[in-house]
Each structure stands twice: as C-alpha cells, then as structure tokens.
Protein backbone atom coordinates (compact mmCIF):
# COMPACT_ATOMS: atom_id res chain seq x y z
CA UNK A 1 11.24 0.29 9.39
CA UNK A 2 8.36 -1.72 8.40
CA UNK A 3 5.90 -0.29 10.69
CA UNK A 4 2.22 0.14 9.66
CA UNK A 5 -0.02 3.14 10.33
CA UNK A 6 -3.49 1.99 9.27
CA UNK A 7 -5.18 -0.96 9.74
CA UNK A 8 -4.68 -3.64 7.41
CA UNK A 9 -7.03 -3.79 4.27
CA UNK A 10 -7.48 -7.34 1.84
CA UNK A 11 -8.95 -7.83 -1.03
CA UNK A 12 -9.54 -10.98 -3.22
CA UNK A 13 -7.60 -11.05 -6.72
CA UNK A 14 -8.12 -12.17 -10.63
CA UNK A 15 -6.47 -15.41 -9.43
CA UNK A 16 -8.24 -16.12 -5.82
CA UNK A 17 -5.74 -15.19 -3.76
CA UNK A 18 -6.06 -12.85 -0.76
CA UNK A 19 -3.71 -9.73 -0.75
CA UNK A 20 -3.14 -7.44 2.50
CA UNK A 21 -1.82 -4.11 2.96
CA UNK A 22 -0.86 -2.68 5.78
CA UNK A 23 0.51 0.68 4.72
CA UNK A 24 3.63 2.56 5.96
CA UNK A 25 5.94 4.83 4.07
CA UNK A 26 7.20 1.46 2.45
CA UNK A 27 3.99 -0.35 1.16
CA UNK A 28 4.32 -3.69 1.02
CA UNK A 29 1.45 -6.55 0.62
CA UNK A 30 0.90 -9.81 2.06
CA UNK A 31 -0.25 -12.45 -0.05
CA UNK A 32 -2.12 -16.14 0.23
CA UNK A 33 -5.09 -18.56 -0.11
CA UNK A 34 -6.65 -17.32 2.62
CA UNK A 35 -6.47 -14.61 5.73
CA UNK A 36 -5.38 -17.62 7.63
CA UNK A 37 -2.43 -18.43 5.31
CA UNK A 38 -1.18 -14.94 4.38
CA UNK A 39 3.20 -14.27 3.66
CA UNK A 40 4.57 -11.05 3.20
CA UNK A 41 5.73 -10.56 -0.16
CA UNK A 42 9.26 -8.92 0.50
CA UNK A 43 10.49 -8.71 -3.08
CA UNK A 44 9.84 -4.87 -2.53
CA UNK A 45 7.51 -2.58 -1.94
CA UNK A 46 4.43 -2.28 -4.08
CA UNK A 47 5.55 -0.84 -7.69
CA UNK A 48 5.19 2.67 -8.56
CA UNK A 49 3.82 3.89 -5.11
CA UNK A 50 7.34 4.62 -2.76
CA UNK A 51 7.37 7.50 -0.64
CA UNK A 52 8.88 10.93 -2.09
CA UNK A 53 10.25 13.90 0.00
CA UNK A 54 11.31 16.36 -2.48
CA UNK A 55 13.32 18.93 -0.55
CA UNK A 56 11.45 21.69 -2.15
CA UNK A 57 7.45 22.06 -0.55
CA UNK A 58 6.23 23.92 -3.57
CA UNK A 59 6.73 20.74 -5.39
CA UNK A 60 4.44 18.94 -3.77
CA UNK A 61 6.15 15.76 -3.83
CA UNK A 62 5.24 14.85 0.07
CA UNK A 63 4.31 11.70 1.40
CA UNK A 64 1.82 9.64 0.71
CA UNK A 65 0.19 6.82 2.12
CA UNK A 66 -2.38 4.02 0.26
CA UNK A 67 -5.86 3.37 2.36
CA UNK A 68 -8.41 1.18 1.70
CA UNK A 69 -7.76 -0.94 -1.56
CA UNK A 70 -10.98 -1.79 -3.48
CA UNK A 71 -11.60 -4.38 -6.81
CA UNK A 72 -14.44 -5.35 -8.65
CA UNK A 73 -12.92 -7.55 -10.95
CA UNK A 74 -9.99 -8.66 -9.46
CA UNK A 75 -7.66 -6.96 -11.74
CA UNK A 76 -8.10 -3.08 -11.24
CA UNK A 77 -7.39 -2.43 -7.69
CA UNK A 78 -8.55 1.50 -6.33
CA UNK A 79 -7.33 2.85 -3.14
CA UNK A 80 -7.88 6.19 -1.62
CA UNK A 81 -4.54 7.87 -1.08
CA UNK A 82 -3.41 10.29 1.90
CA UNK A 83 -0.84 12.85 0.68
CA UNK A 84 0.42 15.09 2.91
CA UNK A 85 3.90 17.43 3.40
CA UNK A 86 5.62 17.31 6.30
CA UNK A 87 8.93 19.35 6.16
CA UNK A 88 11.14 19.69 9.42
C-alpha cells in the first residue's frame, strides 16, 4: 500500500545526495546522486513519523501526512505536516 498522495518533494542533503518523498500514510524516501539516479530506501518508513489512528477522536492521534520538506544546511530538514481525523 505504497501509494502516494502528494507530489513528490527533494531536497539536497549534508552529504550531496538527493532525497525524495512522496508521502502516503507510510512515508518512505528515495535516495541518490541525482533525480536521475534516485532508489527507494525500503529499510522502513521514515523514523518517528508512522501514521497513528487512536480509536479514541478526543485524542487527537489522527493521521498525518509530511508536505513539502525544506533544508538550509543539509542537516535540519522542515516539512509542513497535514493532520487530520478521519474516524468511520
């Protein structure tokens, strides 16, 4: 169920190397030299970001989806992030 829904976002790294995510409730990146030369990274989804679904709404543990990944340094990486509860 590796299906994205947003358009994949890169960034350049500390080390050079390009990383792309193409979020879905299971985040995982890409990684490579180059656009061109890009492999998904399937050692799991990226750390400390899986989707939750708490049973209980008032929680607010809904799901949540990473958007647009930003760096400056290479290091840091900022993202916007789309949380949302969706209970059927």
């Amino acid at each position: 169920m590796d299906i994205p829904d947003s358009p994949p976002r890169a960034f350049i790294d500390a080390s050079g190397y390009v990383n792309m995510i193409a979020i879905s409730h299971r985040p995982y990146r890409s990684i490579g030299k180059s656009l061109s030369a890009l492999k998904r990274d399937c050692s799991g989804p990226i750390a400390n970001f899986l989707d939750r679904q708490a049973p209980n709404p008032a929680t607010f543990e809904g799901r949540r989806w990473l958007a647009s990944p930003y760096t400056v340094d290479g290091k840091n990486v900022f993202a916007l992030v789309n949380h949302f509860l969706c209970y059927l």
